[in-house]
C-alpha atoms as a PDB file:
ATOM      1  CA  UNK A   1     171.575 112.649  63.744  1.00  0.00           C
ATOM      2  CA  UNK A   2     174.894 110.703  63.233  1.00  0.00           C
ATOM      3  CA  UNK A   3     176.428 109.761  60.288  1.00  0.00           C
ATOM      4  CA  UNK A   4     176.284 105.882  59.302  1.00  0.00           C
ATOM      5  CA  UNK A   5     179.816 104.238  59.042  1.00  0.00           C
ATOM      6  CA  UNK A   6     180.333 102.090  55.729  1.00  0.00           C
ATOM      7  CA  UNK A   7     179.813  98.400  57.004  1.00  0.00           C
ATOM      8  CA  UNK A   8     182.047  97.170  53.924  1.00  0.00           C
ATOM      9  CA  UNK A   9     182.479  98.965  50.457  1.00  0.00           C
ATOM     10  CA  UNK A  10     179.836  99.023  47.736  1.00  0.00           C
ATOM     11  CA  UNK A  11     180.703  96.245  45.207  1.00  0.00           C
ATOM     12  CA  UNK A  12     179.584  96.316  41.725  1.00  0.00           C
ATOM     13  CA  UNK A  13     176.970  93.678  41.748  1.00  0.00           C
ATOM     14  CA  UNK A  14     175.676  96.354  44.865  1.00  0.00           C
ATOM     15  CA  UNK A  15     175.556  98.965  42.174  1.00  0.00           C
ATOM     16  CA  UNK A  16     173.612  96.863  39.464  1.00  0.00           C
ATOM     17  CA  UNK A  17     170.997  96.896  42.681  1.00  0.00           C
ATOM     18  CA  UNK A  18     170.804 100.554  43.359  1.00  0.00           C
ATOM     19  CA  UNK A  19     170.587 101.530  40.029  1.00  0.00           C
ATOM     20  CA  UNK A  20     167.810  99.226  39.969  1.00  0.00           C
ATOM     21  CA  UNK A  21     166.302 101.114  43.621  1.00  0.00           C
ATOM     22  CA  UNK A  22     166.930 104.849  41.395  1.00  0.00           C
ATOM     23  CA  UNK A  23     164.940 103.835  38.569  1.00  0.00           C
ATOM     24  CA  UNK A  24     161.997 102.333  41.092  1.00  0.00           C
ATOM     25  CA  UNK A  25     162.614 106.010  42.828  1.00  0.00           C
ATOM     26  CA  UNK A  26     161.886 107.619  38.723  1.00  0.00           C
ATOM     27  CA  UNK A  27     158.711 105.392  38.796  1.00  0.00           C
ATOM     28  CA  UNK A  28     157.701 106.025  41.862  1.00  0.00           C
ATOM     29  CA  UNK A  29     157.878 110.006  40.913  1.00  0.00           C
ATOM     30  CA  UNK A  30     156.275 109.897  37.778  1.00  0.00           C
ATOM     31  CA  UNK A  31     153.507 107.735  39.091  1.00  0.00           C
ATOM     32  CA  UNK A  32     152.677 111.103  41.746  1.00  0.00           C
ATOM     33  CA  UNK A  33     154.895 109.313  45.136  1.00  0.00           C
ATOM     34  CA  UNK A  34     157.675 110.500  46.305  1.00  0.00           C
ATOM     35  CA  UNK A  35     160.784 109.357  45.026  1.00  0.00           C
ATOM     36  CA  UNK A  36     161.927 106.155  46.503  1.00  0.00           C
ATOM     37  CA  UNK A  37     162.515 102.645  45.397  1.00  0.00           C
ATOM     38  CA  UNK A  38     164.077  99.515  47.212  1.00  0.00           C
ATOM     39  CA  UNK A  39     165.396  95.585  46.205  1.00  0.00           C
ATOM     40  CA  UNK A  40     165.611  92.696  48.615  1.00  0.00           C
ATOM     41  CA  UNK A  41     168.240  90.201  47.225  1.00  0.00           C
ATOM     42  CA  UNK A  42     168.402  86.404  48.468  1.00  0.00           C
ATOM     43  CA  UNK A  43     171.891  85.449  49.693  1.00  0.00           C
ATOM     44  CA  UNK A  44     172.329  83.725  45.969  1.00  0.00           C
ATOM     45  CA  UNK A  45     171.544  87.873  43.966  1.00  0.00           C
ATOM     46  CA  UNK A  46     168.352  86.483  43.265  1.00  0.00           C
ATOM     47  CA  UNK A  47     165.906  89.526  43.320  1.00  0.00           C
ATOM     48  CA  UNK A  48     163.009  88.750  45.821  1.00  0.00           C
ATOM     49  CA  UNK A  49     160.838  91.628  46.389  1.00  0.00           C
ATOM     50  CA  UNK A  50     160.779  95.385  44.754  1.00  0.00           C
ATOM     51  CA  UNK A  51     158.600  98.193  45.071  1.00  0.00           C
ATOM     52  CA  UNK A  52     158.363 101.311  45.349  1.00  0.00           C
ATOM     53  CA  UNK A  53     156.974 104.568  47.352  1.00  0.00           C
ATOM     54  CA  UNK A  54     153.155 104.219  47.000  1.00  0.00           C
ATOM     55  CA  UNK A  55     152.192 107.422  49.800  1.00  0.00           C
ATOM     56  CA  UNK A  56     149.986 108.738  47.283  1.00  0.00           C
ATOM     57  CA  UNK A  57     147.543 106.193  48.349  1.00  0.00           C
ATOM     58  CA  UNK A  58     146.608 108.567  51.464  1.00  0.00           C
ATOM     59  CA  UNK A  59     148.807 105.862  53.418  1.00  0.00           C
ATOM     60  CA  UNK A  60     151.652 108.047  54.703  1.00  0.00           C
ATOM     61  CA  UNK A  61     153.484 103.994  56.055  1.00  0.00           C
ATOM     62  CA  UNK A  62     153.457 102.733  52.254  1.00  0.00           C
ATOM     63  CA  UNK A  63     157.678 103.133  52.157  1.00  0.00           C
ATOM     64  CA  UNK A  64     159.141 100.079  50.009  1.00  0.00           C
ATOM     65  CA  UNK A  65     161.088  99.451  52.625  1.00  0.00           C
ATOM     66  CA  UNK A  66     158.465  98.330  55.123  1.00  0.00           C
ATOM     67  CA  UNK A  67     157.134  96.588  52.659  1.00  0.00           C
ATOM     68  CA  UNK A  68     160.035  94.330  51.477  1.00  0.00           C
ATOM     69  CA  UNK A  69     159.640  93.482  55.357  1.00  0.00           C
ATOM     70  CA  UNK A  70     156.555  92.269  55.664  1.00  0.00           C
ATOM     71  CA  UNK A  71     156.907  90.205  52.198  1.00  0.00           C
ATOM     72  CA  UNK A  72     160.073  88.652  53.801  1.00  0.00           C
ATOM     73  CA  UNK A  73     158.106  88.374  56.909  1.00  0.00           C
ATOM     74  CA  UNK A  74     155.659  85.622  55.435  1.00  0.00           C
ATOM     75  CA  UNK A  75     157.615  84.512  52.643  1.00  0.00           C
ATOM     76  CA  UNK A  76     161.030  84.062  53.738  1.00  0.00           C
ATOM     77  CA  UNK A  77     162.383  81.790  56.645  1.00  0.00           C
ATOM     78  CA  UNK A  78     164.413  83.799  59.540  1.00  0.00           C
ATOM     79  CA  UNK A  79     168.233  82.188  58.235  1.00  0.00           C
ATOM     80  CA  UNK A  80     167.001  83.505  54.700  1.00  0.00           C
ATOM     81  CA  UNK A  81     165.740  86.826  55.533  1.00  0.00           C
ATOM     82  CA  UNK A  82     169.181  87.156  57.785  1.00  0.00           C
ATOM     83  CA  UNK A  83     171.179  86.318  54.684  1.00  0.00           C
ATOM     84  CA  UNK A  84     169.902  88.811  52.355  1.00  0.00           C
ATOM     85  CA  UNK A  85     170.389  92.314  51.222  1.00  0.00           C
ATOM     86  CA  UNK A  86     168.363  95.394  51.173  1.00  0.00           C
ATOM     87  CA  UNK A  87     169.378  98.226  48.577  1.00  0.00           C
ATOM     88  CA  UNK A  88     166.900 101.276  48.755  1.00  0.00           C
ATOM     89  CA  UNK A  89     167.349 104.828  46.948  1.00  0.00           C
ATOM     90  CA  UNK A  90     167.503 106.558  50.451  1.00  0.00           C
ATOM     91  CA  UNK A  91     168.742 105.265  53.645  1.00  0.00           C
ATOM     92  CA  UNK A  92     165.650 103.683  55.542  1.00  0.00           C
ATOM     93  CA  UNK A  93     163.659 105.848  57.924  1.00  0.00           C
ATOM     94  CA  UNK A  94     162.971 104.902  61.250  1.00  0.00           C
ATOM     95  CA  UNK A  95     159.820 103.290  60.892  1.00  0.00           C
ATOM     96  CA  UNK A  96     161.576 101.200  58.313  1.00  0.00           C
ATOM     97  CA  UNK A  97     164.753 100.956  60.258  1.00  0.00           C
ATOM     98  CA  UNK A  98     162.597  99.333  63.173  1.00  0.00           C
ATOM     99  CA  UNK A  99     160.743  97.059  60.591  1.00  0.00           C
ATOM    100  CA  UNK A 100     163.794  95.783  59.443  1.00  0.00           C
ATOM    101  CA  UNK A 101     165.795  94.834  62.269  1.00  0.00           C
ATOM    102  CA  UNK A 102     162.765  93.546  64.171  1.00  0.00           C
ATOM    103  CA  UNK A 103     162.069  91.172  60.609  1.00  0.00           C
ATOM    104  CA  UNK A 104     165.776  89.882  61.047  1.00  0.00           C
ATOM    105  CA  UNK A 105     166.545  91.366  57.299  1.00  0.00           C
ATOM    106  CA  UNK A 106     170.305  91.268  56.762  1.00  0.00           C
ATOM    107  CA  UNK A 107     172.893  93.959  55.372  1.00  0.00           C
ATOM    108  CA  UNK A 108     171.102  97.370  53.792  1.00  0.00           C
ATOM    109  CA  UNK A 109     172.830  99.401  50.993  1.00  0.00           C
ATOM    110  CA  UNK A 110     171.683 102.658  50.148  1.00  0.00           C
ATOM    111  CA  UNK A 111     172.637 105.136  47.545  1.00  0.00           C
ATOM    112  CA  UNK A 112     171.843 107.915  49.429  1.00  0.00           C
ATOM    113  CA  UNK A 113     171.721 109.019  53.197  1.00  0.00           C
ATOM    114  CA  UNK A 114     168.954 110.337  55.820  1.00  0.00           C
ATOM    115  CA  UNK A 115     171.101 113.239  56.861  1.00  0.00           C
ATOM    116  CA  UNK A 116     171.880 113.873  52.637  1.00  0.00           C
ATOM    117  CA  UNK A 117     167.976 113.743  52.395  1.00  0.00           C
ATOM    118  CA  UNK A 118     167.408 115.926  55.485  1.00  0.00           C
ATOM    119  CA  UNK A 119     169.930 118.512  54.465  1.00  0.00           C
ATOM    120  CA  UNK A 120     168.265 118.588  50.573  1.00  0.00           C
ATOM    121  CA  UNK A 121     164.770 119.100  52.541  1.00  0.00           C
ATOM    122  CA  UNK A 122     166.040 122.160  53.994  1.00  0.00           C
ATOM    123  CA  UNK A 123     168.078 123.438  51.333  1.00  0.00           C
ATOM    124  CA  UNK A 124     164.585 123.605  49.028  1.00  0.00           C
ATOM    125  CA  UNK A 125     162.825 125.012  52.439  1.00  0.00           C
ATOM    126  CA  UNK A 126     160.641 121.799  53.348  1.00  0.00           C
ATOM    127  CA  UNK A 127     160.508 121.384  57.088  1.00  0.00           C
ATOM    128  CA  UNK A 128     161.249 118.219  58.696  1.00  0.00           C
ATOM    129  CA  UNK A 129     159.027 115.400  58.514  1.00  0.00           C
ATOM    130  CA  UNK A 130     157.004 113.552  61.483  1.00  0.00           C
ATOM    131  CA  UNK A 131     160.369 111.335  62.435  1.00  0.00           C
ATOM    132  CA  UNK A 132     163.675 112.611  63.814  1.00  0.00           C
ATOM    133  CA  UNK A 133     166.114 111.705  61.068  1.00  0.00           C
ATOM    134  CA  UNK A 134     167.861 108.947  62.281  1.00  0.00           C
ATOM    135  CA  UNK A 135     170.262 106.905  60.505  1.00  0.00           C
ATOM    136  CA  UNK A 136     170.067 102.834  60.317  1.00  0.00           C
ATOM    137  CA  UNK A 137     172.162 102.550  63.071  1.00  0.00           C
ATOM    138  CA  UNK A 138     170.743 104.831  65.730  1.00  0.00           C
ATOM    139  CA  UNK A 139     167.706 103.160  65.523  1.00  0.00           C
ATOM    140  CA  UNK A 140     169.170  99.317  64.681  1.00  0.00           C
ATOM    141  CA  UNK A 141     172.249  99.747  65.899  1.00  0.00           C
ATOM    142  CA  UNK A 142     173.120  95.369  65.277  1.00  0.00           C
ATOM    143  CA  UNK A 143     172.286  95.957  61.177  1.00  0.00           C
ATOM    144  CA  UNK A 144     175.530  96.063  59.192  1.00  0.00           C
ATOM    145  CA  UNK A 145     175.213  99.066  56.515  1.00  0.00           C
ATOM    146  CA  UNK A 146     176.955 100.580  53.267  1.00  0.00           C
ATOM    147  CA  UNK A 147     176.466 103.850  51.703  1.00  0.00           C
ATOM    148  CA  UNK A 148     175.666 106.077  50.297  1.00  0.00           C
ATOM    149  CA  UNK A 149     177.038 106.479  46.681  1.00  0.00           C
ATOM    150  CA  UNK A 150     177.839 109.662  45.395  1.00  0.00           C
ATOM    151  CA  UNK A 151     177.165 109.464  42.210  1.00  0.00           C
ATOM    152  CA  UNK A 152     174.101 107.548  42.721  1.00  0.00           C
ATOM    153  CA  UNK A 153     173.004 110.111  45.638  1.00  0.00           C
ATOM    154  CA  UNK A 154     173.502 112.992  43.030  1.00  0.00           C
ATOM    155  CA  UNK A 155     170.595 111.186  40.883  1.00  0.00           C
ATOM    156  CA  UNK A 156     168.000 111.069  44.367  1.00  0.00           C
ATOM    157  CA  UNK A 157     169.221 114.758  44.750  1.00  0.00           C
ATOM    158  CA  UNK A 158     167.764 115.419  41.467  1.00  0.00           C
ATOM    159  CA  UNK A 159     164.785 113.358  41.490  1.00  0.00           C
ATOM    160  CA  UNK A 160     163.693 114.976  45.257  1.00  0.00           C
ATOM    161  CA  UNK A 161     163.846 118.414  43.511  1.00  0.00           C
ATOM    162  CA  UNK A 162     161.511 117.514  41.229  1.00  0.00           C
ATOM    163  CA  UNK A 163     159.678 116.023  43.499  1.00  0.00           C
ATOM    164  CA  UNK A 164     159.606 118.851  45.138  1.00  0.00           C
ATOM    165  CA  UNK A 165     158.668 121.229  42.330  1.00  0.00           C
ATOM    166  CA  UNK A 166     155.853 118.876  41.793  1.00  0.00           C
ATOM    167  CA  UNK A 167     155.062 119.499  44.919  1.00  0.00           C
ATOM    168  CA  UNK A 168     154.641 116.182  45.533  1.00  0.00           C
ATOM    169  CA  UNK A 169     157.174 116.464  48.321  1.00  0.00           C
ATOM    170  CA  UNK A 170     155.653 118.476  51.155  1.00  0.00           C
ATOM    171  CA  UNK A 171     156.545 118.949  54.745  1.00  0.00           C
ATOM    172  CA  UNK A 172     155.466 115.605  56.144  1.00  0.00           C
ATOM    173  CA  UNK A 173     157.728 113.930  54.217  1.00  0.00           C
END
């Protein structure tokens, strides 16, 4: 597992993003998913796509990040989808990772890291999931990345402990 270097700083209209990926990550938990939320933004801020984690469906591949890919995917023209930004709660897995980068989705921010999420996993005793936690740039090593944010990260830390007291955080995930 490495650790992802910054691509360039988080900026503050990054932050009004993020927050917006933590409070998809709340919904997501109190709908019964696990905690994660994500924003694509066109090159002019304008909010494309959001969603969030919707695993509860039985589909373990319903990540908001692999779906902001395949929206971009038919809706959005290759320059366009280049040009854009991804912010997500938690740095993209590698499924997602792979989406991404084979989509042609520009920059990703996250507010929190795969090895921050791994080491919270084992902290609360959850084993490892089906995926070797790899950051962004093990897996797509060409995408440029920023995060995460500590004070946002604190607020993912939070919401995956409650997650996993609701035990809706198990050990595939």
């Amino acid at each position: 597992m490495s650790t992802t270097v910054e691509s360039r700083p988080v900026g503050a209209d990054d932050l009004v993003h993020l927050r917006s990926c933590v409070d998809l990550a709340r919904q997501a938990l109190e709908a019964g998913d696990k905690p994660f939320g994500s924003v694509l933004v066109d090159e002019a801020g304008t909010v494309r796509f959001e969603d969030r984690n919707r695993e509860s469906s039985g589909d373990a591949t319903r990540h908001p990040e692999l779906a902001i890919a395949k929206w971009a995917a038919e809706n959005m023209q290759p320059e366009e989808r280049a040009a854009s930004v991804v912010y997500t709660s938690g740095e993209h897995c590698a499924m997602c990772s792979a989406a991404h980068a084979f989509v042609g989705l520009g920059r990703i921010v996250f507010a929190s890291s795969g090895a921050q999420y791994a080491s919270w996993k084992s902290d609360l005793g959850i084993e490892p999931g089906p995926l070797a936690p790899l950051g962004i740039s093990d897996v797509a090593p060409g995408i440029p990345v920023s995060g995460p944010v500590p004070a946002l990260a604190e607020e993912v830390r939070v919401l995956v402990e409650k997650s996993v007291r609701s035990g809706r955080l198990g050990n595939d995930g």
